[in-house]
Protein backbone atom coordinates (compact mmCIF):
# COMPACT_ATOMS: atom_id res chain seq x y z
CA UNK A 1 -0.53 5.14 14.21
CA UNK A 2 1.37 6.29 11.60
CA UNK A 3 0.26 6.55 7.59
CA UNK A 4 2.80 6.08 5.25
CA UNK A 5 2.80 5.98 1.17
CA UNK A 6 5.43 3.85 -0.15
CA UNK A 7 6.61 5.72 -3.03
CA UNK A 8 10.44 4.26 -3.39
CA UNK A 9 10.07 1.64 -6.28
CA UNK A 10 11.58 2.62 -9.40
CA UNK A 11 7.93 2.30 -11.64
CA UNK A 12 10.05 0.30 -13.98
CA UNK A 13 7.45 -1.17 -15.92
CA UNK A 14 5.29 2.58 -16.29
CA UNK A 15 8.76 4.09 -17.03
CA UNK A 16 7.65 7.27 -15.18
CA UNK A 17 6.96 8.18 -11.31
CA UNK A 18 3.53 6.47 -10.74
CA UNK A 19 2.62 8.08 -7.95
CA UNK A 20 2.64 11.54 -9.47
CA UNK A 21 0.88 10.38 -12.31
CA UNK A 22 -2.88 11.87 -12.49
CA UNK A 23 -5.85 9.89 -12.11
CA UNK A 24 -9.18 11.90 -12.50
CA UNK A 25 -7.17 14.89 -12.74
CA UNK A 26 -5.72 14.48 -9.52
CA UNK A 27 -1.78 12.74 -8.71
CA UNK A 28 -2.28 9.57 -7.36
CA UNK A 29 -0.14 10.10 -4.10
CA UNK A 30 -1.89 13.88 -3.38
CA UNK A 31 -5.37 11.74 -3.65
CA UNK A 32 -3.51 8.83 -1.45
CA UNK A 33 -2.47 11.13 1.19
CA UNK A 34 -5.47 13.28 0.91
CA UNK A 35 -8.00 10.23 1.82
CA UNK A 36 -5.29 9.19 4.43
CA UNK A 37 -4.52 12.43 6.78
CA UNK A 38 -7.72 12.40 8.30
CA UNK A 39 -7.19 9.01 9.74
CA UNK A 40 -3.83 9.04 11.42
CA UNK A 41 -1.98 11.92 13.46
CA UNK A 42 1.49 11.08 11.98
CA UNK A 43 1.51 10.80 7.87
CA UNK A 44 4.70 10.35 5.56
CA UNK A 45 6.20 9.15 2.37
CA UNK A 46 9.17 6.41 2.35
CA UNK A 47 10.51 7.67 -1.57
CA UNK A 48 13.97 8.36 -2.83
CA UNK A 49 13.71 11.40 -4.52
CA UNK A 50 12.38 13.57 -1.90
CA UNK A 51 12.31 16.61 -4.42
CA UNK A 52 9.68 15.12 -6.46
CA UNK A 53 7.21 15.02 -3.60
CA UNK A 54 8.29 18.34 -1.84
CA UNK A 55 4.80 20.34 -2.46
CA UNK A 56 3.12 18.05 -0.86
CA UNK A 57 3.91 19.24 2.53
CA UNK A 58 4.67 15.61 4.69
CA UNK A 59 7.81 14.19 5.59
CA UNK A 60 9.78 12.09 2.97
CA UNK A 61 11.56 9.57 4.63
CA UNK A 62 14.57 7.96 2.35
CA UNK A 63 15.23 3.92 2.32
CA UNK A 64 16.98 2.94 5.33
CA UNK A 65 18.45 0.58 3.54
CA UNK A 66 17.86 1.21 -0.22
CA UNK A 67 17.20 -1.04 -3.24
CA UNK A 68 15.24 -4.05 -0.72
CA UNK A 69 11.89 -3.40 -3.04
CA UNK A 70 8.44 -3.03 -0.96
CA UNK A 71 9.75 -4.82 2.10
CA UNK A 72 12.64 -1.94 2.77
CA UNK A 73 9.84 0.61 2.13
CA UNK A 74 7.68 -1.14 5.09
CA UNK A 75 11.20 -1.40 7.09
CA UNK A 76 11.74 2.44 6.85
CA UNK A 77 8.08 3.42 7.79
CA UNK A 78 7.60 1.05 10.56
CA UNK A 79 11.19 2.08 11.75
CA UNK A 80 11.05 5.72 11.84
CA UNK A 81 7.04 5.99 12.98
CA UNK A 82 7.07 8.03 16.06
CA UNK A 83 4.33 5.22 16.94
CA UNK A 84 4.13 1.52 17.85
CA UNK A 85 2.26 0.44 14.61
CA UNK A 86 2.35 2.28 10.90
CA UNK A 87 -0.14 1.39 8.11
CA UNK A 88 1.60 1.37 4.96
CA UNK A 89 -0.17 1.43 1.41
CA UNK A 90 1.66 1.54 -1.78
CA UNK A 91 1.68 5.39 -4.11
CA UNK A 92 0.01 2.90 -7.01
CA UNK A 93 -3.56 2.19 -5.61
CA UNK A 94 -5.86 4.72 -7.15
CA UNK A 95 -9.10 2.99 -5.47
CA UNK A 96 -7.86 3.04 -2.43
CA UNK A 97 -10.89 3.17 0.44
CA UNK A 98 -10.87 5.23 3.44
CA UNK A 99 -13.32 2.70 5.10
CA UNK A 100 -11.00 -0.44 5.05
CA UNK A 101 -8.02 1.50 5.99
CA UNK A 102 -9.74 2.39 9.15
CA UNK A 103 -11.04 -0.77 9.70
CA UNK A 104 -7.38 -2.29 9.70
CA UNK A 105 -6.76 0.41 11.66
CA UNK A 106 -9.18 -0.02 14.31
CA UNK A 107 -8.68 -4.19 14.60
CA UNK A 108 -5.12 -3.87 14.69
CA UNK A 109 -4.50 -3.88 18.83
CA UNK A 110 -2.83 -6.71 20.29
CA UNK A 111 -1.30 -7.97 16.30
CA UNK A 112 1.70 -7.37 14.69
CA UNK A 113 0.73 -7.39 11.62
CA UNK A 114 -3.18 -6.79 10.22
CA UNK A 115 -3.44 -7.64 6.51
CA UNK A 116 -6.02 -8.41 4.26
CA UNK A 117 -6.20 -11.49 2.04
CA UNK A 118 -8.48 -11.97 -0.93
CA UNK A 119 -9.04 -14.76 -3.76
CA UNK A 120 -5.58 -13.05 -5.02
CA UNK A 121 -3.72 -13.83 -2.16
CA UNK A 122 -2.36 -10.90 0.45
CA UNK A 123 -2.32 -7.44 -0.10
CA UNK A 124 0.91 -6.78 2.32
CA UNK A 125 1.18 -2.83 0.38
CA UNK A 126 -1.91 -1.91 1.82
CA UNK A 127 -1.51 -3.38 5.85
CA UNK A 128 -0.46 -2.25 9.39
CA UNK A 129 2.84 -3.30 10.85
CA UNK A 130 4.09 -3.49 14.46
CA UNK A 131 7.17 -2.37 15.71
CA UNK A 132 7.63 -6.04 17.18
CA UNK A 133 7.65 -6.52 13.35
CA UNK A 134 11.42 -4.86 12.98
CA UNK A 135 13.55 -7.55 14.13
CA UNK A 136 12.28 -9.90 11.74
CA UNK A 137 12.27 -7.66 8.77
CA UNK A 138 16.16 -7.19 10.05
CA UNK A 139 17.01 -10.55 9.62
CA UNK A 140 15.31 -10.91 6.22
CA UNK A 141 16.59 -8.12 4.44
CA UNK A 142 20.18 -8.97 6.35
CA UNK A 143 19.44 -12.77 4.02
CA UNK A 144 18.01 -10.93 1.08
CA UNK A 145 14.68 -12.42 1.79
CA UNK A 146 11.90 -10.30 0.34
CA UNK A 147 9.22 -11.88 -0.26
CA UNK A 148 6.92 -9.74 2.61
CA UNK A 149 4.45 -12.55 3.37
CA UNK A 150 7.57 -14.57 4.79
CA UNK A 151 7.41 -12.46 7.76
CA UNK A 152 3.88 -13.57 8.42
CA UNK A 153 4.79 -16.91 10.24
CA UNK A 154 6.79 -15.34 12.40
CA UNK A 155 4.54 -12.69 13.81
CA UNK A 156 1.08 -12.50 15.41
CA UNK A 157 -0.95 -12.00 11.90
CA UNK A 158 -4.64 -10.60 11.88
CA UNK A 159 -5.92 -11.77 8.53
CA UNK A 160 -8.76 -9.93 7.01
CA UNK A 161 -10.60 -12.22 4.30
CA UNK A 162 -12.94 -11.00 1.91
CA UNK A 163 -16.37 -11.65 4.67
CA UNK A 164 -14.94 -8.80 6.28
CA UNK A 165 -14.05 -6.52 3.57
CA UNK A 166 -16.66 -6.88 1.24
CA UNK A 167 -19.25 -4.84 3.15
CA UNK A 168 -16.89 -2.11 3.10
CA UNK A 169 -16.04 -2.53 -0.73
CA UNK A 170 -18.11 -4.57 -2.69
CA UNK A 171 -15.84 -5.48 -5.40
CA UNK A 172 -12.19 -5.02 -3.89
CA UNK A 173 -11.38 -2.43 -5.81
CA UNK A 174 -9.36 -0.85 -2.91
CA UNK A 175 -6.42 -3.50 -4.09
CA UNK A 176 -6.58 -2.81 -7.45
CA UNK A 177 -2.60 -1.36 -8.10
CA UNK A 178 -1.32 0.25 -11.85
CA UNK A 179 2.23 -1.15 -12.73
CA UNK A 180 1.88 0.16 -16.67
CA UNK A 181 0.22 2.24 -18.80
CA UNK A 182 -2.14 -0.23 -19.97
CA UNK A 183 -3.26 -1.16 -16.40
CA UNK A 184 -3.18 2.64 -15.97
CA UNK A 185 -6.32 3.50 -18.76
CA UNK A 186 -8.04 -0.40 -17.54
CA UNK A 187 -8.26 1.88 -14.36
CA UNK A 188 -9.62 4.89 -15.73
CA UNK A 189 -12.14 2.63 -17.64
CA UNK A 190 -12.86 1.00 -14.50
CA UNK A 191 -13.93 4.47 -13.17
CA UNK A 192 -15.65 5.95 -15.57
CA UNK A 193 -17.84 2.35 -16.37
CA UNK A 194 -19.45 1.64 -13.61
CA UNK A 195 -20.59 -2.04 -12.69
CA UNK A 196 -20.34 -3.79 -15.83
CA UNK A 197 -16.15 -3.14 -16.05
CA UNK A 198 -16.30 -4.25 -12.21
CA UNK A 199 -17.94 -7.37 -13.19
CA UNK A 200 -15.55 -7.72 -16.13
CA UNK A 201 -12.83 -6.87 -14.19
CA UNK A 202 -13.64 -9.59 -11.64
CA UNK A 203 -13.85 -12.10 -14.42
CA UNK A 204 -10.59 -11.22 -15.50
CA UNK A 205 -8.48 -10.65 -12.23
CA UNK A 206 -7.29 -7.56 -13.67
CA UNK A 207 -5.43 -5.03 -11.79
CA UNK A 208 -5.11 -7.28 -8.88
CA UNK A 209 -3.17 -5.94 -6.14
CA UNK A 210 -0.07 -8.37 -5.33
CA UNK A 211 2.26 -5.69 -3.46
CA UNK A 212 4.55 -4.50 -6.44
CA UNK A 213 6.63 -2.03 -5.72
CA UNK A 214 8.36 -0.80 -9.22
């Protein structure tokens, strides 16, 4: 299986590159791919500026075909994996958690698609994808339909609810994804404060993942 960092949005609400943005003094795609390579023999970024990420030693794979938000990103991974099934996580998810990953990992056999689903709804930028997925994601970036969770009817889905990923993160913060600067220092906060700003947080829904891609 392949790992891939989807890195191609244009982070038009944080007006910079989120993904090279630090977060606890680290960028938040080095930490991303860091927590990643030990999991998968084949790991990548799908971004358009391949310069920006060129110290980071991994393949940057370009848009296939460009400007088709999250759901090209997913397109280019799953296409150009050199195997049958690519998890693909998005460069804004500074919580990310190596246990879930490999637990989509290791349930994905036999699906084309394994993605979690929580009280917010999917998290398609943090999932594994089939190659049986490619036709489909043809045809619906061929209509201009990109809404990722309309491929989900179409394919053999493993959903993940919140029973199953709970014991590997108590409080979902594995989903939680920084679109602007403000979300960017509720995230830091969230870090440095321990359970009461992960209770507060889960009052407020804040920082919930929804599979931007900006």
């Amino acid at each position: 299986m392949t790992g891939a960092v989807l890195a191609g949005g244009g982070s038009t609400r944080m007006g910079v590159n989120k993904a090279l943005l630090a977060f606890g003094g680290v960028r938040i795609i080095e930490m991303l791919l860091r927590m990643i390579r030990p999991l998968f023999p084949e790991i990548v970024i799908v971004a358009n500026d391949p310069d920006a990420y060129a110290d980071l030693g991994v393949p940057i794979w370009p848009d296939r075909i460009p400007e088709k938000g999250p759901l090209g990103g997913i397109y280019t991974a799953v296409f150009r994996s050199a195997f049958p099934q690519t998890f693909c996580i998005a460069c804004d998810m500074p919580f990310a958690n190596p246990a879930v990953i490999a637990f989509l990992r290791d349930v994905s056999p036999g699906y084309d698609v394994v993605v979690p689903r929580t009280a917010d709804g999917y998290q398609p930028v943090y999932a594994v994808y089939s190659k049986t997925c490619l036709p489909h994601m043809e045809t619906m970036i061929c209509a201009d339909r990109l809404r990722i969770d309309r491929l989900f009817p179409v394919v053999h889905v493993r959903t993940v609810g919140e029973d199953e990923l709970r014991p590997l993160d108590p409080s979902l913060l594995c989903f939680v994804n920084v679109n602007t600067r403000e979300e960017l220092e509720a995230a830091a906060r969230l870090a440095a404060g321990g359970e009461d700003d992960i209770r507060q947080r889960q009052q407020q829904g804040l920082g919930a993942g929804r599979g931007r891609y900006e």
